[in-house]
Protein backbone atom coordinates (compact mmCIF):
# COMPACT_ATOMS: atom_id res chain seq x y z
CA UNK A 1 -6.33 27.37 -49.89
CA UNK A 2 -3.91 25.87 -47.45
CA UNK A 3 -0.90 27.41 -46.80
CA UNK A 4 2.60 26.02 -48.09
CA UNK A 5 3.93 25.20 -45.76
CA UNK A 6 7.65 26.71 -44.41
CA UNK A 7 10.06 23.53 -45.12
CA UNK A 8 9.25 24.14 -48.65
CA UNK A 9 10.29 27.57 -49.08
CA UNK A 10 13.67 26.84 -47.13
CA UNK A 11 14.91 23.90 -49.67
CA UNK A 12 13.76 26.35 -52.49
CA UNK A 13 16.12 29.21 -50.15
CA UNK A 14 18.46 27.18 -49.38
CA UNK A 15 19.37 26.09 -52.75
CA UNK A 16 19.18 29.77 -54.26
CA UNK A 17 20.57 31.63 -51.20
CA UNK A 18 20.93 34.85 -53.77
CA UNK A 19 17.03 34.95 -54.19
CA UNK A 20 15.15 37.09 -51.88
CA UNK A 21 11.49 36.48 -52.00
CA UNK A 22 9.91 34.37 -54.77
CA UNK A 23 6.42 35.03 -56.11
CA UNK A 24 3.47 32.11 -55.94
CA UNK A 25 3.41 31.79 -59.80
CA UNK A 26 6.79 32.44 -60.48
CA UNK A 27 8.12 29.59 -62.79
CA UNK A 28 10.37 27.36 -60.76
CA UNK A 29 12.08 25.87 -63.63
CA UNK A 30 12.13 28.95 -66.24
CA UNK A 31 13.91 31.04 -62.97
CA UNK A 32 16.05 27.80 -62.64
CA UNK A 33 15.11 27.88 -59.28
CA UNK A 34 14.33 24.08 -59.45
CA UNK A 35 16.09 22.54 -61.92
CA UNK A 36 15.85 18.56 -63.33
CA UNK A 37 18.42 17.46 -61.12
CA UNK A 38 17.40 19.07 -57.96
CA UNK A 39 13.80 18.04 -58.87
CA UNK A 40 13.71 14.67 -57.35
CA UNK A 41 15.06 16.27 -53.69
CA UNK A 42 12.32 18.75 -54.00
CA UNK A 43 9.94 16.04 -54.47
CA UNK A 44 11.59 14.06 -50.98
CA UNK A 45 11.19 17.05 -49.01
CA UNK A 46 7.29 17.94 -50.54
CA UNK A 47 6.69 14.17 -49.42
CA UNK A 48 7.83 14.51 -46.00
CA UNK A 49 6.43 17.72 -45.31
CA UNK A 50 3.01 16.44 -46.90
CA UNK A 51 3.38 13.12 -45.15
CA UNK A 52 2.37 11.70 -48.38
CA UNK A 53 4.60 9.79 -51.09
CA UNK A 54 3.96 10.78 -54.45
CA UNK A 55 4.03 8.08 -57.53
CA UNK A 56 6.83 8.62 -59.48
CA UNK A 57 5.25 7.01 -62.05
CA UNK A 58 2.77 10.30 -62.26
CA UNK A 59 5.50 12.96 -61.79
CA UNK A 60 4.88 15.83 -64.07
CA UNK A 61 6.93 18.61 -64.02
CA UNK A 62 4.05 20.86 -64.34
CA UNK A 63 2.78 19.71 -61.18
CA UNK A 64 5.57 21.86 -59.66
CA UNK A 65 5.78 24.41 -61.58
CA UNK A 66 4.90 27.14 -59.37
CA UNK A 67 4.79 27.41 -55.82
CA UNK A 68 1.07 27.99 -56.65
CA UNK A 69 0.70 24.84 -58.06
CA UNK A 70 2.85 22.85 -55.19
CA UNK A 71 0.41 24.38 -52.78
CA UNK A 72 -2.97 23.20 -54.42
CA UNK A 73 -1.40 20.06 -55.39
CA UNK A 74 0.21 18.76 -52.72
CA UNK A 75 -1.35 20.82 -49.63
CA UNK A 76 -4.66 21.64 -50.23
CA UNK A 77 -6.38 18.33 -49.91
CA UNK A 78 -8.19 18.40 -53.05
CA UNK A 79 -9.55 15.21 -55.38
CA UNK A 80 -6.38 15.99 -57.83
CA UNK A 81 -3.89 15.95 -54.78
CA UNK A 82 -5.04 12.42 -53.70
CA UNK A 83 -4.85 11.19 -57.46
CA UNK A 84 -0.97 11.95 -57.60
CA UNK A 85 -0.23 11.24 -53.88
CA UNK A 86 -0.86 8.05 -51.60
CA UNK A 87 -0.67 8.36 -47.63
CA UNK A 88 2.83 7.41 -46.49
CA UNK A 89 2.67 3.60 -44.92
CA UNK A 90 5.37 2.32 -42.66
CA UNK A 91 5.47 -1.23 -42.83
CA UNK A 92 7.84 -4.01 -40.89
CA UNK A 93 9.56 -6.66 -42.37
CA UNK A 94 9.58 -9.96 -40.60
């Protein structure tokens, strides 16, 4: 399993500066550590760190759950990770 990587953690710190250390299958919504409006950022920061955008048309909130399931979603290059997620694309207008 790929690591998650640091960015990650530091939104999910930065937003709950009283939190300390945060278990991998803690619930990130139960704790209110994520919450449905902070959701959407988390998403923006999992894309750029990932380098993927991911369809918001598939979001599912148990998809980030846990920082367990953010990491084998989203980071460990599985078949399920590149169902939810395309490769970001750049393009020019003109």
């Amino acid at each position: 399993m790929s690591a998650l990587p640091p960015e990650v953690m530091t939104w999910i710190y930065e937003q709950n500066p009283d939190v300390e250390d945060i278990d991998l299958d803690l619930d990130l919504f139960d704790t209110r550590l994520v919450n449905s409006l902070s959701l959407i950022e988390f998403v923006v920061v999992i894309e750029r760190v990932s380098g993927r955008v991911i369809d918001r048309r598939q979001l599912k909130t148990e998809d980030f759950q846990t920082l367990r399931t953010i990491q084998e979603k989203f980071f460990d290059g599985s078949a399920d990770s590149a169902s939810a997620a395309v490769p970001a694309t750049v393009t020019e207008a003109g």
